[in-house]
C-alpha atoms as a PDB file:
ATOM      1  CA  UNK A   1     113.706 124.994  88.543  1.00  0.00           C
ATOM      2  CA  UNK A   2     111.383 123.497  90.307  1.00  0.00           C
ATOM      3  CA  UNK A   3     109.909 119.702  90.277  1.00  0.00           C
ATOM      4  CA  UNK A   4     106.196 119.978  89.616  1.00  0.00           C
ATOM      5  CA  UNK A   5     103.620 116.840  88.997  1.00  0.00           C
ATOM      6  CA  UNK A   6     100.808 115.711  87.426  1.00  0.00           C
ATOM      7  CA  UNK A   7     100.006 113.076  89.790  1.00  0.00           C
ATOM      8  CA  UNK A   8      96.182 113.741  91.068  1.00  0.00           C
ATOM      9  CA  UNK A   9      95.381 114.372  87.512  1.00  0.00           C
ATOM     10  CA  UNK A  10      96.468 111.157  86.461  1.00  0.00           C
ATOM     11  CA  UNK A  11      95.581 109.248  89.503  1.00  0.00           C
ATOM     12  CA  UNK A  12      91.949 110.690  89.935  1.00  0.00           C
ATOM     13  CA  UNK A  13      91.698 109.552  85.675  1.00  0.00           C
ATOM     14  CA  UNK A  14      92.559 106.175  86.544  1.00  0.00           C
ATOM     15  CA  UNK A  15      90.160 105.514  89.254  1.00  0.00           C
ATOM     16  CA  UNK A  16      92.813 105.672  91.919  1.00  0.00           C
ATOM     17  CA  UNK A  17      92.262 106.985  95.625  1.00  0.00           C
ATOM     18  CA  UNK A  18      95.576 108.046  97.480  1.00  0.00           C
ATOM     19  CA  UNK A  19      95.720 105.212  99.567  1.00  0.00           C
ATOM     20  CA  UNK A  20      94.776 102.547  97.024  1.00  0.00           C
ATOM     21  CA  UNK A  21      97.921 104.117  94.724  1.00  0.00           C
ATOM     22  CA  UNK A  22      99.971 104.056  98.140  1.00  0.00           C
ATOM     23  CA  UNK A  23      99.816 100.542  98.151  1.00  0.00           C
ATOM     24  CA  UNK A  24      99.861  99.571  94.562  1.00  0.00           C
ATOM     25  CA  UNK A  25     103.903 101.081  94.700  1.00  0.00           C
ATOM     26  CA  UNK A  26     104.322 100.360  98.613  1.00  0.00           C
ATOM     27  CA  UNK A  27     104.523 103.821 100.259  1.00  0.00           C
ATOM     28  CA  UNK A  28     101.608 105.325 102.613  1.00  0.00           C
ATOM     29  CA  UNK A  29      98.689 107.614 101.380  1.00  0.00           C
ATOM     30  CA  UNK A  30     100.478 110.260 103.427  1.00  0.00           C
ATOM     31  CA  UNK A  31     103.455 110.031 100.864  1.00  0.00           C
ATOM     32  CA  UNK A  32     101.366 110.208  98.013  1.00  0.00           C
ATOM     33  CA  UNK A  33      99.561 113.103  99.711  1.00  0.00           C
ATOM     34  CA  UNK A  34     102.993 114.492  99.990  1.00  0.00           C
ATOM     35  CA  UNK A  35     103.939 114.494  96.483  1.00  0.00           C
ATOM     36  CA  UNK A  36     100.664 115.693  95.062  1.00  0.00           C
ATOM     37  CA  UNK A  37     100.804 119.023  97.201  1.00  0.00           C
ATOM     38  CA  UNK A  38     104.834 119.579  96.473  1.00  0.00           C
ATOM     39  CA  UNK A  39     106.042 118.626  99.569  1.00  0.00           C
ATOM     40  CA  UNK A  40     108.381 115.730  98.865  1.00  0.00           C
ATOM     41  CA  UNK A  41     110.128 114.539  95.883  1.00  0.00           C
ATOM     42  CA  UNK A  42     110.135 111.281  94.881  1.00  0.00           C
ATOM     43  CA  UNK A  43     112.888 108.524  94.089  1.00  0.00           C
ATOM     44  CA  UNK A  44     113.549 107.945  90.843  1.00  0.00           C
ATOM     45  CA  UNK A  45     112.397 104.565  91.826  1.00  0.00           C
ATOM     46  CA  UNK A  46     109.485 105.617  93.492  1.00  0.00           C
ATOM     47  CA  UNK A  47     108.524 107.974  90.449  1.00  0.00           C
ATOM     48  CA  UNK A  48     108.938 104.664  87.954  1.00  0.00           C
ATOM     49  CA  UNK A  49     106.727 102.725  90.229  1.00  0.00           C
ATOM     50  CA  UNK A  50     103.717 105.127  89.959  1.00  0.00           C
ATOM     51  CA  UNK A  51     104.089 106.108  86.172  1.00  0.00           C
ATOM     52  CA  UNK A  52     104.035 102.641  86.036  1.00  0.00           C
ATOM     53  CA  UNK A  53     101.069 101.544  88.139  1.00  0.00           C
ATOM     54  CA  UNK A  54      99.547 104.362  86.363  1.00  0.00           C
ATOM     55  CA  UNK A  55     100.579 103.867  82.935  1.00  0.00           C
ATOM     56  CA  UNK A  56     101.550 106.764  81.959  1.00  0.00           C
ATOM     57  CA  UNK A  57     104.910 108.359  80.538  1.00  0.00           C
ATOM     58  CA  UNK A  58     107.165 109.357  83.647  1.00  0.00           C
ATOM     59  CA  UNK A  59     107.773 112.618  81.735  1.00  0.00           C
ATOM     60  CA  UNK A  60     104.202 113.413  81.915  1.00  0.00           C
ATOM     61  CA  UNK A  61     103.704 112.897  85.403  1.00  0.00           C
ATOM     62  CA  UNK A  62     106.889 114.861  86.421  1.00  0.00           C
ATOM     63  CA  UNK A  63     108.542 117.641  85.093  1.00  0.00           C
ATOM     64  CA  UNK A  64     110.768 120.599  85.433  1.00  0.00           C
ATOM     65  CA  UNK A  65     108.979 124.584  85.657  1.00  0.00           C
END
């Protein structure tokens, strides 16, 4: 399986840019960047922070295909 995400979805909905998220849960926009294109996987931590920040359900913004 392999850890997929939601995360540009959600973050273009909520007005975000990459580097505005970055900072709103402390990481650079080259992390976030990183994440949306599958690249890195995120802490636990780090993957609370931005459902979070985001308000969304962590299940929605990362999941298992």
């Amino acid at each position: 399986m392999v850890l997929k995400n939601t995360l540009k979805e959600f973050r273009q909905k909520k007005g975000y840019t990459q580097d505005e998220l970055g900072k709103s849960v402390s990481v650079s926009r080259q992390t976030i960047i990183s994440i949306e294109r599958y690249r890195y996987k995120p802490s636990l931590e780090l993957a609370m922070k931005i459902a979070n920040e985001l308000n969304v359900k962590i299940e929605k913004l990362f999941y298992f295909a």
